[in-house]
N, C-alpha and C. Protein backbone atom coordinates (compact mmCIF):
# COMPACT_ATOMS: atom_id res chain seq x y z
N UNK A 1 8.78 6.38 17.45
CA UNK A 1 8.74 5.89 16.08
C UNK A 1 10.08 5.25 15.77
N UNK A 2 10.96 6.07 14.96
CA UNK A 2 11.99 5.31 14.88
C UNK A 2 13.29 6.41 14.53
N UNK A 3 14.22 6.51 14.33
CA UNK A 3 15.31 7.68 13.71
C UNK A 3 15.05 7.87 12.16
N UNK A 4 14.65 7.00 11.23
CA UNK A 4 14.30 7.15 10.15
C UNK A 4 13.14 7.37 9.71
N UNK A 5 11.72 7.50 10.81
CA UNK A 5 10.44 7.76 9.69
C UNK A 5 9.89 8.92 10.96
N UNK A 6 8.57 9.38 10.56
CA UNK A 6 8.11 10.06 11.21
C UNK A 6 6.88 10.16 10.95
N UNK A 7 5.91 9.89 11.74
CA UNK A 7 4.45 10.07 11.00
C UNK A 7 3.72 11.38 10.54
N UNK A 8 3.32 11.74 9.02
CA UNK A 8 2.98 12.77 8.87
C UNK A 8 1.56 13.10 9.63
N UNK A 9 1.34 14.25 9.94
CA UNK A 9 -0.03 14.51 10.24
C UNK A 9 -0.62 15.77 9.36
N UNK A 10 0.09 15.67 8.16
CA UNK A 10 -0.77 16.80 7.07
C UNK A 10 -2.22 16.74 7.20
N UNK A 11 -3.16 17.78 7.46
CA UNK A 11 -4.33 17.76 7.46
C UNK A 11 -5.00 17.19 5.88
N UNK A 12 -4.38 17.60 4.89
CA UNK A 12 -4.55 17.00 3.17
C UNK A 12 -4.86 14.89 3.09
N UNK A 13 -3.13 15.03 4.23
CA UNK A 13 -3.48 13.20 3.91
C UNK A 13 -4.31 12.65 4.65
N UNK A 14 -4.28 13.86 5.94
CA UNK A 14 -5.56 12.60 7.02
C UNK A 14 -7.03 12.77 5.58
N UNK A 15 -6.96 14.32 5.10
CA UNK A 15 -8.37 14.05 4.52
C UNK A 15 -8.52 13.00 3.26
N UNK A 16 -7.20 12.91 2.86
CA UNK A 16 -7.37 11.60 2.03
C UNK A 16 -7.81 9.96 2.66
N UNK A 17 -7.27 9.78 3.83
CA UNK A 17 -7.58 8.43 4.64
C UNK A 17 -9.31 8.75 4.66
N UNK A 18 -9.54 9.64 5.59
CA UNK A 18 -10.92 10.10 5.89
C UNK A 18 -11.61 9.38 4.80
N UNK A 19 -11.23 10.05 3.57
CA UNK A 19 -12.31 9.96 2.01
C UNK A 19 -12.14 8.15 1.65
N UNK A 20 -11.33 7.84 2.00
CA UNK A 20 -11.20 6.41 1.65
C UNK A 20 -11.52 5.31 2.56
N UNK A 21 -12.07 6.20 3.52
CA UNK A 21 -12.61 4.91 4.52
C UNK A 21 -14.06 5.33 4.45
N UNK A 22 -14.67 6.69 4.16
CA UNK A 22 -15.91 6.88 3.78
C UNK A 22 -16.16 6.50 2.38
N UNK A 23 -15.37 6.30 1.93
CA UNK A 23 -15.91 5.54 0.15
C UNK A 23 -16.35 4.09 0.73
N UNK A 24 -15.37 3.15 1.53
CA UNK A 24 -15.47 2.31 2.22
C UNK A 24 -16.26 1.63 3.42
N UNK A 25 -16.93 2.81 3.74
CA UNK A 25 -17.85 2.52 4.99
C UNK A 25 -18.77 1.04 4.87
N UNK A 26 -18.93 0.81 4.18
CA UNK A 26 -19.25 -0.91 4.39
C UNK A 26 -18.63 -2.26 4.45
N UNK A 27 -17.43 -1.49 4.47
CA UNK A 27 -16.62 -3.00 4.74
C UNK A 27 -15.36 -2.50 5.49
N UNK A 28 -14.29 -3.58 5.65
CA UNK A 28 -13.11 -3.11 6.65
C UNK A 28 -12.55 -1.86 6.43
N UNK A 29 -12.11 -1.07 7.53
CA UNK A 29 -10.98 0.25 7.03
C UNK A 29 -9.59 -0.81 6.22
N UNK A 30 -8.94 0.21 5.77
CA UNK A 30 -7.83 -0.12 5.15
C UNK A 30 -6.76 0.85 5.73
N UNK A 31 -5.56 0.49 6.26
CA UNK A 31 -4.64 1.24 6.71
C UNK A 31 -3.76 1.97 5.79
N UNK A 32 -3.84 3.73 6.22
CA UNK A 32 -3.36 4.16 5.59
C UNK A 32 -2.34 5.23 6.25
N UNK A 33 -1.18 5.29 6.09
CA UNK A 33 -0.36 5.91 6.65
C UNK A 33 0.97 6.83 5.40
N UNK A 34 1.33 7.69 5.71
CA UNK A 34 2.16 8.52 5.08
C UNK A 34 3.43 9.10 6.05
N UNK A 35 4.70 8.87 6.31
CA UNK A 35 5.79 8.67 6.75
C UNK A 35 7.15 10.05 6.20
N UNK A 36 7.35 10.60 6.93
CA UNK A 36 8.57 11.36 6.32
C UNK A 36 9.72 10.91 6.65
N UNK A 37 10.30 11.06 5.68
CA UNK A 37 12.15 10.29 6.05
C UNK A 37 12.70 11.38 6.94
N UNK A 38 13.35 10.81 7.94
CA UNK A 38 14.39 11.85 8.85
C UNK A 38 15.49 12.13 8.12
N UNK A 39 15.87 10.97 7.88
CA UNK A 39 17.35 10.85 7.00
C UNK A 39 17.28 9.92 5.83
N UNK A 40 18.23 9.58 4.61
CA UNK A 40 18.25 8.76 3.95
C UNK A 40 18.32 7.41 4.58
N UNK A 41 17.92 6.40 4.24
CA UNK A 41 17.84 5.35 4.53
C UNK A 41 18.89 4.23 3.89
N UNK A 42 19.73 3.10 4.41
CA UNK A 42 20.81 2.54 4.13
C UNK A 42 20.68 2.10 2.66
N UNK A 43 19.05 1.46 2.84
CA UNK A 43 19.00 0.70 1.24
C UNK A 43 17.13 0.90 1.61
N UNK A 44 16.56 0.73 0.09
CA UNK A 44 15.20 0.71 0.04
C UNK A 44 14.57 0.18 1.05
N UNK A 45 14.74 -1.58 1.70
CA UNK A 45 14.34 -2.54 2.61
C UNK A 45 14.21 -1.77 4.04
N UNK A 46 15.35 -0.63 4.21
CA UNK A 46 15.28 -0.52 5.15
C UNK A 46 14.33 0.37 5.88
N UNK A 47 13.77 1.32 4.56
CA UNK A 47 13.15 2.18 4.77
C UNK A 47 11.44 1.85 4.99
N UNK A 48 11.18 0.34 4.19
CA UNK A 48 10.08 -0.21 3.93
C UNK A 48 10.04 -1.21 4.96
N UNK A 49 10.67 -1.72 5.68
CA UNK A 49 10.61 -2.46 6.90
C UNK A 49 10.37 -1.65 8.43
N UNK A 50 10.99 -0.40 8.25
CA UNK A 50 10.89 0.54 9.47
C UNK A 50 9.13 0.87 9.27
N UNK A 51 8.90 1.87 7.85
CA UNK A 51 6.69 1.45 7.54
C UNK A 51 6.48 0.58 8.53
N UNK A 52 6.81 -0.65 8.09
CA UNK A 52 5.71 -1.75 8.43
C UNK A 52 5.83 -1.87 9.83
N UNK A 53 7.26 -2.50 10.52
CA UNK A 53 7.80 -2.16 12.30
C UNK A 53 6.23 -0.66 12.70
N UNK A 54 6.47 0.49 12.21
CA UNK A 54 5.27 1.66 12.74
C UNK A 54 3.95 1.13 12.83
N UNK A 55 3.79 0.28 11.84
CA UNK A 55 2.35 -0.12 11.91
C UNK A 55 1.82 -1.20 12.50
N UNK A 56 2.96 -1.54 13.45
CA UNK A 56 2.73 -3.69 13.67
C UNK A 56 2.31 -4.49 12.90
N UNK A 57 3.51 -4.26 11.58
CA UNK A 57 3.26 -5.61 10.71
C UNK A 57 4.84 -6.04 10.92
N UNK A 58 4.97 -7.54 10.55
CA UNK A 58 5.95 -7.76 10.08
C UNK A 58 6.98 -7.28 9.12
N UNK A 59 8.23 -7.02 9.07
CA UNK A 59 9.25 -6.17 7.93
C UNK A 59 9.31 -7.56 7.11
N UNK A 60 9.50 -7.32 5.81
CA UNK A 60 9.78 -8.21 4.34
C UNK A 60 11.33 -8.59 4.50
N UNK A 61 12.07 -7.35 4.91
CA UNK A 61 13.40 -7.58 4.14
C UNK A 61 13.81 -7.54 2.60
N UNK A 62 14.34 -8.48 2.44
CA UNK A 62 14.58 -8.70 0.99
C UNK A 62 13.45 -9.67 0.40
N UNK A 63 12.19 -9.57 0.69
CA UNK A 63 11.36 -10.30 -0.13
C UNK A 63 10.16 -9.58 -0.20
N UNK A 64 10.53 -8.01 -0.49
CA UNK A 64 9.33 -7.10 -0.93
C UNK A 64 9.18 -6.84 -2.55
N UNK A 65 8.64 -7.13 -3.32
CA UNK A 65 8.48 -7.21 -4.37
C UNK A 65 7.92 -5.75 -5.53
N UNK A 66 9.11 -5.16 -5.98
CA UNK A 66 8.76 -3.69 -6.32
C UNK A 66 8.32 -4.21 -7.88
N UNK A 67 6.99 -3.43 -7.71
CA UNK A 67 6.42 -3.41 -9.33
C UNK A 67 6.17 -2.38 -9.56
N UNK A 68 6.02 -1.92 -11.28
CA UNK A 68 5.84 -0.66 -11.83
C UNK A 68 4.49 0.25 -11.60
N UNK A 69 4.46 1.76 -11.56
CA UNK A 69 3.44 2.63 -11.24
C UNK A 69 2.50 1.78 -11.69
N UNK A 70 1.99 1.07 -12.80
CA UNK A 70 0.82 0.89 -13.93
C UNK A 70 0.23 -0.24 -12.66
N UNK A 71 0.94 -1.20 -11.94
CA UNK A 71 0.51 -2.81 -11.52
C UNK A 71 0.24 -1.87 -9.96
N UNK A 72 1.11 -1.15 -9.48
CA UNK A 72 0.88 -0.04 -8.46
C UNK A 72 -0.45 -0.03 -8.22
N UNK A 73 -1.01 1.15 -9.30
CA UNK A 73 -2.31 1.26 -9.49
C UNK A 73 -3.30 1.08 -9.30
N UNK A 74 -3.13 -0.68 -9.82
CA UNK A 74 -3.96 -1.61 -10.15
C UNK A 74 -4.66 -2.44 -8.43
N UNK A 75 -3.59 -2.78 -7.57
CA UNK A 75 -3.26 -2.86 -6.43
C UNK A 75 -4.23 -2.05 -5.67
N UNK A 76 -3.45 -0.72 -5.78
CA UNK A 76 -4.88 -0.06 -4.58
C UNK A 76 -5.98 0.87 -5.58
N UNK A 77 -6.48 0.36 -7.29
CA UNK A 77 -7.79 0.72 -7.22
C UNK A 77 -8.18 -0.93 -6.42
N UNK A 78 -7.95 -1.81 -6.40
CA UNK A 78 -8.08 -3.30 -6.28
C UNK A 78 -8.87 -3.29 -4.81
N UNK A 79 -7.92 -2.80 -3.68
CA UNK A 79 -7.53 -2.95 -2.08
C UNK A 79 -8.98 -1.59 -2.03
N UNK A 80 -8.99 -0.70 -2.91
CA UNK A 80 -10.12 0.37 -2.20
C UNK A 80 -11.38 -0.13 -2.89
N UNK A 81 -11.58 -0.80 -3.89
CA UNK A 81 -12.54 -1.26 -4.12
C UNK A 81 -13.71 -2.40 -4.12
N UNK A 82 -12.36 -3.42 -3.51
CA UNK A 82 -13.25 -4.52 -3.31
C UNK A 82 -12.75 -4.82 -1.64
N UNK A 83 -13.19 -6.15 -1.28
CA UNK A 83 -12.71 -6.69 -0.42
C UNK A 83 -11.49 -7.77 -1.01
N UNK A 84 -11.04 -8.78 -0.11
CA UNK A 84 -9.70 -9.52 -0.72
C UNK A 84 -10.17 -11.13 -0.91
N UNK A 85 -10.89 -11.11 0.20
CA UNK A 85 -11.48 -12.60 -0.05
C UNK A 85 -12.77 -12.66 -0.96
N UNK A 86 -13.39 -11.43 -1.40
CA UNK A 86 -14.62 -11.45 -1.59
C UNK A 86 -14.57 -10.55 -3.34
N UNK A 87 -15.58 -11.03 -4.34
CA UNK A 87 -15.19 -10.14 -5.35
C UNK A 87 -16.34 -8.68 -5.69
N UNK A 88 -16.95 -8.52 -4.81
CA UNK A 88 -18.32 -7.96 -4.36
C UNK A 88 -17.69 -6.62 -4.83
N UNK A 89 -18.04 -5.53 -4.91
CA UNK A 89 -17.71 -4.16 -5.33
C UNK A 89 -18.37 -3.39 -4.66
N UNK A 90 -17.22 -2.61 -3.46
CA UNK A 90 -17.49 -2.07 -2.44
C UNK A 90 -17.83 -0.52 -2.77
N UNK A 91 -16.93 -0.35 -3.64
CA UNK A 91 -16.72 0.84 -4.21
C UNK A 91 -16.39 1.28 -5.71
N UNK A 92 -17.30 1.92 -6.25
CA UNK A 92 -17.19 2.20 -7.78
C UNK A 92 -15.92 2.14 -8.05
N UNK A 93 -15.27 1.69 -9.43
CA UNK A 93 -13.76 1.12 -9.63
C UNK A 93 -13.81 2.79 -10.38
N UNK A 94 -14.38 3.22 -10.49
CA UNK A 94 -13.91 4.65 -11.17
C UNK A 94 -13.20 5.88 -10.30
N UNK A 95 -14.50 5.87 -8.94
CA UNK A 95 -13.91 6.10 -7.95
C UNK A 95 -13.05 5.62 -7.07
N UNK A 96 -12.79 4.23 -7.12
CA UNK A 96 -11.73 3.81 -6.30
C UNK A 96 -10.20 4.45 -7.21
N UNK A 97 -10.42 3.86 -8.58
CA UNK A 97 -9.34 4.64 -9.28
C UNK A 97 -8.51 5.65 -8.91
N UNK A 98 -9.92 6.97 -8.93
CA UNK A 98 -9.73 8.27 -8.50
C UNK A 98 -9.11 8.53 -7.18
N UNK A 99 -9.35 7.79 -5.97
CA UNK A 99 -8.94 7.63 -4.62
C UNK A 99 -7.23 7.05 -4.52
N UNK A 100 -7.12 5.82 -5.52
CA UNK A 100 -5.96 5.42 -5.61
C UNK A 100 -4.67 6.23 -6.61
N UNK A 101 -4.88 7.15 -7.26
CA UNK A 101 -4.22 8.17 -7.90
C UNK A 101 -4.07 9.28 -7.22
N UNK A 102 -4.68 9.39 -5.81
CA UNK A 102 -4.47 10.56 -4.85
C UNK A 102 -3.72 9.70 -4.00
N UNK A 103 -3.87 8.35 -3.74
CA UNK A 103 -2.10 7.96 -3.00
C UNK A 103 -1.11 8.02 -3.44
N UNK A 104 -0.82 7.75 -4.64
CA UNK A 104 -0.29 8.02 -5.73
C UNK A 104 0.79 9.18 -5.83
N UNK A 105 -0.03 9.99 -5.54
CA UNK A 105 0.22 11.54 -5.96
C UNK A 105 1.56 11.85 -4.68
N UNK A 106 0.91 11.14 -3.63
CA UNK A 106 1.75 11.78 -2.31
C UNK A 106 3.36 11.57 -2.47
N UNK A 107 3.25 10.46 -3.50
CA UNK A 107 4.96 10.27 -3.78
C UNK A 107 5.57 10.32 -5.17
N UNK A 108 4.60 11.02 -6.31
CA UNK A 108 4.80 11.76 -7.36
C UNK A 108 5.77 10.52 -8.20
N UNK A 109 5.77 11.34 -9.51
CA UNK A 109 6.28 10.46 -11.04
C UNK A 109 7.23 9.55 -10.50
N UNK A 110 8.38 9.50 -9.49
CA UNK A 110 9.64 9.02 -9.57
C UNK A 110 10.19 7.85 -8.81
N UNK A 111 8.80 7.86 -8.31
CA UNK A 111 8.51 6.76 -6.73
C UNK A 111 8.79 5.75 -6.89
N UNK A 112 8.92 4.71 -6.08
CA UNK A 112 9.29 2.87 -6.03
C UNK A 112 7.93 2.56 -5.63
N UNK A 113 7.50 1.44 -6.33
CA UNK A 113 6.55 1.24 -5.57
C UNK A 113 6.45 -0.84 -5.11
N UNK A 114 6.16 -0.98 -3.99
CA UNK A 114 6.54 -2.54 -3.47
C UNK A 114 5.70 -3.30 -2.57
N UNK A 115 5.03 -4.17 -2.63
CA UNK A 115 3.96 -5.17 -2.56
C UNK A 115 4.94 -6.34 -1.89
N UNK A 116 3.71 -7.26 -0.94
CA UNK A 116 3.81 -8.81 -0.83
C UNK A 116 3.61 -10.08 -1.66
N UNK A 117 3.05 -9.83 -3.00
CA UNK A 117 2.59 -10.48 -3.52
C UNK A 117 1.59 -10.45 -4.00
N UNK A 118 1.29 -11.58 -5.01
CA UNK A 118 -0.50 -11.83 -5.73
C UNK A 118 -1.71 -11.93 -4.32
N UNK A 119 -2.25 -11.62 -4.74
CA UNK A 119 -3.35 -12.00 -3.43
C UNK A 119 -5.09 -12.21 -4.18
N UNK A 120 -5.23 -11.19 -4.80
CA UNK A 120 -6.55 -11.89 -5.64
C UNK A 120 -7.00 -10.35 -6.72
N UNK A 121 -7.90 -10.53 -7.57
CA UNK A 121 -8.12 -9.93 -8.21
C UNK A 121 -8.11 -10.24 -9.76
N UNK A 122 -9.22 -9.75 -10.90
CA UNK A 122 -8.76 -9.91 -11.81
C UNK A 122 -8.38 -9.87 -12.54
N UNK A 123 -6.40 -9.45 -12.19
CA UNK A 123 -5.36 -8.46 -13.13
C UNK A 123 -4.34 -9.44 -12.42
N UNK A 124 -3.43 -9.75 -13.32
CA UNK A 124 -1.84 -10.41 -12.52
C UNK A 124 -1.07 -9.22 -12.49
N UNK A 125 -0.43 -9.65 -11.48
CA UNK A 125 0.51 -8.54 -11.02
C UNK A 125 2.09 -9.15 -11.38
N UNK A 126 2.58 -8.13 -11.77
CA UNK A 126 4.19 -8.48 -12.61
C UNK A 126 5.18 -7.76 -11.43
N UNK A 127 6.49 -7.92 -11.48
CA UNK A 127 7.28 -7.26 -10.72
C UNK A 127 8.21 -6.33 -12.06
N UNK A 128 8.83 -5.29 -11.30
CA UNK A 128 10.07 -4.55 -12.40
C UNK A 128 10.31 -5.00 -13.75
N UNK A 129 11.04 -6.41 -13.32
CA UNK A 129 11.28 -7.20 -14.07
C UNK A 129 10.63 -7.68 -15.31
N UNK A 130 8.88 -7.75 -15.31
CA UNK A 130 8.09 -8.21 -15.97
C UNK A 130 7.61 -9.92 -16.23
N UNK A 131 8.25 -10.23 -14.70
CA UNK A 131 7.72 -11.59 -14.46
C UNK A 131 6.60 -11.88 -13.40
N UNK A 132 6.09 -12.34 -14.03
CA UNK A 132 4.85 -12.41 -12.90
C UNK A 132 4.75 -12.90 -11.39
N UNK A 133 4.17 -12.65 -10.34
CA UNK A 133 4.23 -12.47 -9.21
C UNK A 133 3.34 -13.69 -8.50
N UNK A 134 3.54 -14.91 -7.65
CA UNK A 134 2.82 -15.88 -7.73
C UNK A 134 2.68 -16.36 -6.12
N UNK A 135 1.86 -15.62 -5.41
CA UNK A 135 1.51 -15.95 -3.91
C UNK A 135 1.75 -14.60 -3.35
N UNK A 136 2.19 -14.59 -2.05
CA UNK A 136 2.59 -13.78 -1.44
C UNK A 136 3.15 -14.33 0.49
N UNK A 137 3.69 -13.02 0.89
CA UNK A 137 3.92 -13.22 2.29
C UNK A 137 3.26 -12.17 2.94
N UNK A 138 2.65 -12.76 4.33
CA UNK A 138 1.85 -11.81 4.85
C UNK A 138 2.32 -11.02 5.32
N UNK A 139 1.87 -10.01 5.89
CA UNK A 139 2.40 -8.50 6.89
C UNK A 139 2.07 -8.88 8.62
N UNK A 140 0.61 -9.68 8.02
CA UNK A 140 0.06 -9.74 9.29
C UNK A 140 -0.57 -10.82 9.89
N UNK A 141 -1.50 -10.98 10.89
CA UNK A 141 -2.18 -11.98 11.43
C UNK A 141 -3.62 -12.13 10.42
N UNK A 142 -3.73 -11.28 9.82
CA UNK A 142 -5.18 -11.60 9.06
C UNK A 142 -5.28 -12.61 8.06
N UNK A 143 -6.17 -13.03 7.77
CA UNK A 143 -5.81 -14.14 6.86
C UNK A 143 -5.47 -14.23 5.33
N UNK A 144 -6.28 -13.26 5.04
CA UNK A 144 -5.58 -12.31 3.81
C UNK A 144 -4.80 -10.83 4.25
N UNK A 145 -3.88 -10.45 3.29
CA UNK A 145 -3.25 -9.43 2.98
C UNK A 145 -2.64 -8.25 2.44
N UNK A 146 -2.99 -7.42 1.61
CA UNK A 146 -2.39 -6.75 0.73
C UNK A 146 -2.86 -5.72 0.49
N UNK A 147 -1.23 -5.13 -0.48
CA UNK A 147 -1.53 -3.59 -0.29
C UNK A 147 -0.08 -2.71 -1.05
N UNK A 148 -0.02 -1.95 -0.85
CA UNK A 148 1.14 -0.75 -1.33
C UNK A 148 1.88 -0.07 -0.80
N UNK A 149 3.24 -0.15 -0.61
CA UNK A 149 4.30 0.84 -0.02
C UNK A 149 4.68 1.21 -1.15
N UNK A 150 5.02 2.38 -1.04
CA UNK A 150 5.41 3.48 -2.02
C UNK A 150 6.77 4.67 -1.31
N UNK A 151 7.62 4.69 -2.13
CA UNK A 151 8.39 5.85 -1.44
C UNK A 151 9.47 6.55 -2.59
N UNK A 152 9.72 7.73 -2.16
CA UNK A 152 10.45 8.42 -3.14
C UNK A 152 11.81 8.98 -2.05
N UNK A 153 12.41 9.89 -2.38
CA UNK A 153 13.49 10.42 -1.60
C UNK A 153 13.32 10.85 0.50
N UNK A 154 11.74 11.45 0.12
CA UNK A 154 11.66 11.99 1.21
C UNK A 154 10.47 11.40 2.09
N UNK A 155 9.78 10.35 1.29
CA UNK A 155 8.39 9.83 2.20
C UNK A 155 8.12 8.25 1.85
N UNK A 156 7.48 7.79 2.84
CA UNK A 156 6.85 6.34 2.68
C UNK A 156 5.45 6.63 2.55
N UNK A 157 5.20 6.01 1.74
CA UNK A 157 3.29 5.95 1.80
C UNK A 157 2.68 4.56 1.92
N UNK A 158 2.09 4.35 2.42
CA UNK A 158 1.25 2.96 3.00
C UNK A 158 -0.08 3.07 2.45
N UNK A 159 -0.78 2.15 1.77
CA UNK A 159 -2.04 1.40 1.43
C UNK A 159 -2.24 0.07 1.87
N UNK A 160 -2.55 -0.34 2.96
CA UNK A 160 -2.65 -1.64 3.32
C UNK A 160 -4.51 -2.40 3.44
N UNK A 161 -4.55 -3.29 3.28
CA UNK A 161 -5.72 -3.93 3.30
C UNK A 161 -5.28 -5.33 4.35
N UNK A 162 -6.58 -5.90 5.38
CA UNK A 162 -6.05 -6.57 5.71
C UNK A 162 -7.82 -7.27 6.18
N UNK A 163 -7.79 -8.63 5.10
CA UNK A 163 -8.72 -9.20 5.37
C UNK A 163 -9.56 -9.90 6.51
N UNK A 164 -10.54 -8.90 7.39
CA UNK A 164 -11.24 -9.76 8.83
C UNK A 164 -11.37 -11.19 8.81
N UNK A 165 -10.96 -11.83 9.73
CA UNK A 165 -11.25 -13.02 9.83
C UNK A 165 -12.48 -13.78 9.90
């Protein structure tokens, strides 16, 4: 892995992935991973680029875009409920809700939470700042992309979506 992350294997979060790819069973899995810090990490980027390096995506660097819990949210009820290219409703938005407030949870009130960008849906997504967010950069080879890193003192949490070609 790496000196800074470590992959959790809590039986709780695999059963959270489990539940969210069986809410999902008709369309792509969505990658979901949960990370413990070894050590503090130099700066935020670094900790959210080592995630992505674990998962074979590309690292952001300085062009990961942290928005507030509320746009968070919004993101992966978004990523568990629909598809990215498609506006079809894979999964009840009540229950996707419910699914996306148990990722949520893994990194509690105090968390960062940081995205690639707009990608689709019908909610704009704002950054910290409260300026709105307009494209994105991919992670990966798929043609669409998106999703949620999340981290607090001691963990990374991953929600990724990554549209089949």
């Amino acid at each position: 892995m790496s000196d800074l992350l470590e992959l959790e294997t809590d039986p709780a979060i695999e059963g959270l992935w489990i539940a969210i790819e069986t809410a999902r069973a008709q369309s792509y899995p969505l990658t979901g991973a949960a990370f413990r810090m070894l050590r503090p990490p130099r700066d935020t980027n670094e900790a959210l680029d080592a995630a992505a390096r674990a998962l074979d995506f590309q690292p952001l660097g300085p062009h990961w875009i942290e928005v507030p819990r509320r746009i968070a949210s919004k993101i992966l009820t978004h990523i568990i409920a629909h598809d990215l290219a498609y506006p079809d409703e894979i999964v009840p938005v009540a229950q996707a809700k419910e699914l996306a407030e148990r990722v949520l949870a893994l990194v509690g009130p105090q968390a960062r939470y940081f995205t690639n960008g707009a990608i689709s849906g019908d909610f704009a997504i704002y950054d910290v700042r409260g300026q709105e967010v307009v494209g994105w950069r991919s992670l990966s080879d798929a043609p669409f992309d998106h999703g949620l890193f999340a981290l607090n003192e001691r963990r990374v949490v991953v929600l990724w979506a990554e549209d089949a070609p």
